[in-house]
PDB file of N, CA and C in Angstrom:
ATOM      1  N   UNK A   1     -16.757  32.601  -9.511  1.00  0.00           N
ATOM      2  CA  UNK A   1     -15.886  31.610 -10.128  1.00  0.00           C
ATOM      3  C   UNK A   1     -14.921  31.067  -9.080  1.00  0.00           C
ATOM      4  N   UNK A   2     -15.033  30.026  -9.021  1.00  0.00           N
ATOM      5  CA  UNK A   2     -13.964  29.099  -7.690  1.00  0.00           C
ATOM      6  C   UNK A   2     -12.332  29.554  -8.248  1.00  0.00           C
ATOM      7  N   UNK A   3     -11.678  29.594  -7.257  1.00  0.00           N
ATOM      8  CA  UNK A   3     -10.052  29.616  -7.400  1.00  0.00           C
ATOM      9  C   UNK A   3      -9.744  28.279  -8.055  1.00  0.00           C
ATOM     10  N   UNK A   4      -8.504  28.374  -9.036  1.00  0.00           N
ATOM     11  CA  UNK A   4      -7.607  27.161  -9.347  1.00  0.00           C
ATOM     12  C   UNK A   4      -7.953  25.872  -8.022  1.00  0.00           C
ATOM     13  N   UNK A   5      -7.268  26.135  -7.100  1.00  0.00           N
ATOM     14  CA  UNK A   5      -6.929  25.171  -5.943  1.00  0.00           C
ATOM     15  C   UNK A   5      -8.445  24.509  -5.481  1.00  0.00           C
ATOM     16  N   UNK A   6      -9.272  25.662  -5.514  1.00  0.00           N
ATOM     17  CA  UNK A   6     -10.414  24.886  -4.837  1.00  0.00           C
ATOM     18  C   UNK A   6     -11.726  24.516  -6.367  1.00  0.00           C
ATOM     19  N   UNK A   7     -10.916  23.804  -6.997  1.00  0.00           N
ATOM     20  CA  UNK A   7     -11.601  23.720  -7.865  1.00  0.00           C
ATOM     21  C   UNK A   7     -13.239  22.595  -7.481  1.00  0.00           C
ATOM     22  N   UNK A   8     -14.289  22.712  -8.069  1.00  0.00           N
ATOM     23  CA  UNK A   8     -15.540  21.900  -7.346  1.00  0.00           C
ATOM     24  C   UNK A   8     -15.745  20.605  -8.286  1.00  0.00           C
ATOM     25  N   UNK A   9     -15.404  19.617  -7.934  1.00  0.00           N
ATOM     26  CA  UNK A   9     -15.550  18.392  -8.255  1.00  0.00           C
ATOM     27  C   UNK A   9     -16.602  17.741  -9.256  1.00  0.00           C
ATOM     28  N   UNK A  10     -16.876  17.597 -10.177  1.00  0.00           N
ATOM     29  CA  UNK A  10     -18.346  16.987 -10.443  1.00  0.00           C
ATOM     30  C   UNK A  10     -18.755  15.772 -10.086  1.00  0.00           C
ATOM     31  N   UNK A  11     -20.091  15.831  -9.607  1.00  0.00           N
ATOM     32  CA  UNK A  11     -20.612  15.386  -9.384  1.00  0.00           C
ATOM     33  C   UNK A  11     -21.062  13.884  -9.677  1.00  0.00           C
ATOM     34  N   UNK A  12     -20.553  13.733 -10.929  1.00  0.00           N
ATOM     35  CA  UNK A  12     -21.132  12.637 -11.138  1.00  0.00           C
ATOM     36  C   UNK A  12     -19.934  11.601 -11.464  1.00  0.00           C
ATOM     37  N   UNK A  13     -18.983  12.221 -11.245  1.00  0.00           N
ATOM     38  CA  UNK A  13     -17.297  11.449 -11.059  1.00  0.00           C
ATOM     39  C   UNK A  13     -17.417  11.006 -10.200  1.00  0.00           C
ATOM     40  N   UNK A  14     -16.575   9.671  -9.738  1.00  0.00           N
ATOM     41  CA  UNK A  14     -16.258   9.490  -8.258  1.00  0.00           C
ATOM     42  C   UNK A  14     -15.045   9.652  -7.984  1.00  0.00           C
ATOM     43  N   UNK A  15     -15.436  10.395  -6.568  1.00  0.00           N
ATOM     44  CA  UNK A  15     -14.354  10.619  -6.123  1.00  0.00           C
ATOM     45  C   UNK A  15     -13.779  10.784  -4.457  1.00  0.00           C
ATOM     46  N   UNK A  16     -13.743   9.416  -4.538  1.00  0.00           N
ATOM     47  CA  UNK A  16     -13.367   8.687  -2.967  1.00  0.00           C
ATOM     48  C   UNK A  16     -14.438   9.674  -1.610  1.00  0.00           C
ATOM     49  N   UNK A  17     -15.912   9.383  -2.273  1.00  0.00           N
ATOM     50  CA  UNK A  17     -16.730   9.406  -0.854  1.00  0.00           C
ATOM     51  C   UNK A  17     -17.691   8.326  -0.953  1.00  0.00           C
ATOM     52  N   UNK A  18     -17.324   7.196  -1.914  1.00  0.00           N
ATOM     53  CA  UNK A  18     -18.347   6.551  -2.098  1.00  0.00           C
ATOM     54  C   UNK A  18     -17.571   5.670  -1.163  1.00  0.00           C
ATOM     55  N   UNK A  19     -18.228   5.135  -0.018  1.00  0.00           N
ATOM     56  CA  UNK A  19     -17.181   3.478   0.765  1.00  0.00           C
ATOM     57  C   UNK A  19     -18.026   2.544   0.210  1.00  0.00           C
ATOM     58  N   UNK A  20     -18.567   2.143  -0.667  1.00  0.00           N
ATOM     59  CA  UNK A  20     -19.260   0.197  -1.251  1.00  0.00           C
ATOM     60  C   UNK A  20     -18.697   0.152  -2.397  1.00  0.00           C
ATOM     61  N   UNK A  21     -17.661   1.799  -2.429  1.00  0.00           N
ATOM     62  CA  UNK A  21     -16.692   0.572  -4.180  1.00  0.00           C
ATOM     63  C   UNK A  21     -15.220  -0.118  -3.589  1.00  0.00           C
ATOM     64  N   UNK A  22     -15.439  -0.951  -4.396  1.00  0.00           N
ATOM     65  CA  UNK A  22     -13.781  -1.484  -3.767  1.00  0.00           C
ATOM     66  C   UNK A  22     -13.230  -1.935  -4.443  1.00  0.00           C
ATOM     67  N   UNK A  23     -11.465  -1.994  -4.693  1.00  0.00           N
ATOM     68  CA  UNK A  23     -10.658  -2.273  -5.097  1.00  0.00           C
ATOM     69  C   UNK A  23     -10.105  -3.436  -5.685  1.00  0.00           C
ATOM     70  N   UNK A  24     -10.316  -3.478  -7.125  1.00  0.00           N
ATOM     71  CA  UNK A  24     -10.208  -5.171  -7.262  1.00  0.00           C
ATOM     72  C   UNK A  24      -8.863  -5.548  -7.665  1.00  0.00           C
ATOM     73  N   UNK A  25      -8.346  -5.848  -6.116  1.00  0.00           N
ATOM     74  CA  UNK A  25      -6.841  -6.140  -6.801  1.00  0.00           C
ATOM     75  C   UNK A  25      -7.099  -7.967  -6.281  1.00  0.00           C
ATOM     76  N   UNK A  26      -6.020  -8.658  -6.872  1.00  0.00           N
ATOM     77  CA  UNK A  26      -5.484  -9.841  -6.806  1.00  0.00           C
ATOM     78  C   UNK A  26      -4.906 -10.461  -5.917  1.00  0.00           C
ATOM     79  N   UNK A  27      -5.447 -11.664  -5.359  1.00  0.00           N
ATOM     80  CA  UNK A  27      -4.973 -12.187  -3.894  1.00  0.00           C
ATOM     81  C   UNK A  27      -3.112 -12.773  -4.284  1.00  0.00           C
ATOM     82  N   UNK A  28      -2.750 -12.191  -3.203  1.00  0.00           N
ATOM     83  CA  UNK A  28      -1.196 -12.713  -3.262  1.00  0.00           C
ATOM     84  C   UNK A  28      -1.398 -14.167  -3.061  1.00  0.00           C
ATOM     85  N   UNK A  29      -0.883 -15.253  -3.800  1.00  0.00           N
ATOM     86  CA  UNK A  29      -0.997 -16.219  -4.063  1.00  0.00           C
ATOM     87  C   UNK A  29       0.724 -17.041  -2.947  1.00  0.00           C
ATOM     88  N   UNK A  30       1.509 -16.331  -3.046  1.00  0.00           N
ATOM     89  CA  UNK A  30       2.506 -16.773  -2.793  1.00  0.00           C
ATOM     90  C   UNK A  30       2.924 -16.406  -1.248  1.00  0.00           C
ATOM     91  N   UNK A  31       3.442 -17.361  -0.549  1.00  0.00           N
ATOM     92  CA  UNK A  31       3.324 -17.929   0.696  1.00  0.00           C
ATOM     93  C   UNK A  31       4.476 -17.105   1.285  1.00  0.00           C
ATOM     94  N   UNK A  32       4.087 -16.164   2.379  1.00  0.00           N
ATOM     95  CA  UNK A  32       5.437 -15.509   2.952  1.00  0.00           C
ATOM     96  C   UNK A  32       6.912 -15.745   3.382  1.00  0.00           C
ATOM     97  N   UNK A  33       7.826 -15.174   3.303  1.00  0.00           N
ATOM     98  CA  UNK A  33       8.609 -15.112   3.886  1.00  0.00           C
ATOM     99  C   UNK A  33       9.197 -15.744   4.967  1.00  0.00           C
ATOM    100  N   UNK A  34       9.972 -17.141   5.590  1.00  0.00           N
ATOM    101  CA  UNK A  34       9.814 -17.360   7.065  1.00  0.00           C
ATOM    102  C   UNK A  34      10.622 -15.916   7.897  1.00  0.00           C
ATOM    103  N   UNK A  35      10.623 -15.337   9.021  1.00  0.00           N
ATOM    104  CA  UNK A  35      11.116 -14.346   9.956  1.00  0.00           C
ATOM    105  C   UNK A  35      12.696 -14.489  10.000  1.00  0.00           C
ATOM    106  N   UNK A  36      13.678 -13.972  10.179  1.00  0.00           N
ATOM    107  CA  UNK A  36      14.736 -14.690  10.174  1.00  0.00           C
ATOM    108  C   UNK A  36      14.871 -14.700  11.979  1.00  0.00           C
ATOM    109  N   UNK A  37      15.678 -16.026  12.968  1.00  0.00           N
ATOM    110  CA  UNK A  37      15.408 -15.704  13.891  1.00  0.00           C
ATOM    111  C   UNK A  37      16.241 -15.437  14.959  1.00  0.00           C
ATOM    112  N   UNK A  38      16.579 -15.270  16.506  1.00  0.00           N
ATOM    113  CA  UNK A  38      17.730 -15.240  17.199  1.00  0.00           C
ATOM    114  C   UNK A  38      18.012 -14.112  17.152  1.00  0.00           C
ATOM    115  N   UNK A  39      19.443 -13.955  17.331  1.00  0.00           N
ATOM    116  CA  UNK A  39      20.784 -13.155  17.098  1.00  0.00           C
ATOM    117  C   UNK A  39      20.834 -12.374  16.095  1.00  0.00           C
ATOM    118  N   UNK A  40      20.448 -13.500  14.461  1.00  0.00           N
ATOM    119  CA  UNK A  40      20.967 -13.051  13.744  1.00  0.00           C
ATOM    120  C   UNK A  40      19.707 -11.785  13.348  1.00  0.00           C
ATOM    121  N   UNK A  41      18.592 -11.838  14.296  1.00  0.00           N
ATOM    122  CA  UNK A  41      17.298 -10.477  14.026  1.00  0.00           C
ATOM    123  C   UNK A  41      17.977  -9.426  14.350  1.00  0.00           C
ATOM    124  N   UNK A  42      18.942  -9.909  15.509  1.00  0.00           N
ATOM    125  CA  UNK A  42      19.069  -8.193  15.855  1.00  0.00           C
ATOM    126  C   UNK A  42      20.674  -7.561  16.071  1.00  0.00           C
ATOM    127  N   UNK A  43      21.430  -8.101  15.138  1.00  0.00           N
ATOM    128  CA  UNK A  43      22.748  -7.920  14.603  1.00  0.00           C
ATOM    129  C   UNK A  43      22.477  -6.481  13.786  1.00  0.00           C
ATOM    130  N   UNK A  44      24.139  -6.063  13.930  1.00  0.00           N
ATOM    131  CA  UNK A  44      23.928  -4.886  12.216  1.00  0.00           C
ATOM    132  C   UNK A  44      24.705  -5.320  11.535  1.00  0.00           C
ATOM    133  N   UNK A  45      25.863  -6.512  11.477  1.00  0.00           N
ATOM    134  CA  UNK A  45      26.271  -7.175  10.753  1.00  0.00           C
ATOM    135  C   UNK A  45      25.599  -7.841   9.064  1.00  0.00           C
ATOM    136  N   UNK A  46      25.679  -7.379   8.178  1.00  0.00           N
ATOM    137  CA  UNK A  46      25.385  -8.007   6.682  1.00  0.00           C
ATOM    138  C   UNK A  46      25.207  -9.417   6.610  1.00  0.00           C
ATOM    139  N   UNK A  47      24.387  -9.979   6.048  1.00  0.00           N
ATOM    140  CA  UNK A  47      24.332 -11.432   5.694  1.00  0.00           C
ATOM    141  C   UNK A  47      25.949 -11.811   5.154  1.00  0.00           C
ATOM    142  N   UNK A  48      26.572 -12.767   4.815  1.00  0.00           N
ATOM    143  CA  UNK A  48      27.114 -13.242   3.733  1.00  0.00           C
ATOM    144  C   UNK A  48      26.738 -13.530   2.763  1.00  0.00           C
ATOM    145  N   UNK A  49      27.424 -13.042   1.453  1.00  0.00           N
ATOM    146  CA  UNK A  49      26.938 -13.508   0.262  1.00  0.00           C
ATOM    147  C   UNK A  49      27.702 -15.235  -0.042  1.00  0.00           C
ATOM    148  N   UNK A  50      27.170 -15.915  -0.662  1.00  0.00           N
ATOM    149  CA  UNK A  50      27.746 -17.279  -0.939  1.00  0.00           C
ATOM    150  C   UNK A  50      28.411 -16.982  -2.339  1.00  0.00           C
TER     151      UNK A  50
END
């Protein structure tokens, strides 16, 4: 009888050794971020709030 911890998987589950399934997530649609640039990248000074 296997220990708790090493319990034996079945077989007919998957379980991340298959690599041709893949993940169907949703293309980010929305357009990044611009970088902020200069000085103000590498300050430790806080933005201002308005």
């Amino acid at each position: 009888m296997a220990k708790q911890g090493m319990r034996r998987p079945d077989p007919k589950e998957p379980h991340g050794t298959e690599g041709d399934h893949r993940m169907s997530i949703p293309k980010n649609e929305v357009p990044p971020v611009p970088e902020i640039q200069g000085k103000a990248k590498t300050k430790k000074v806080k933005a201002k709030k308005h």
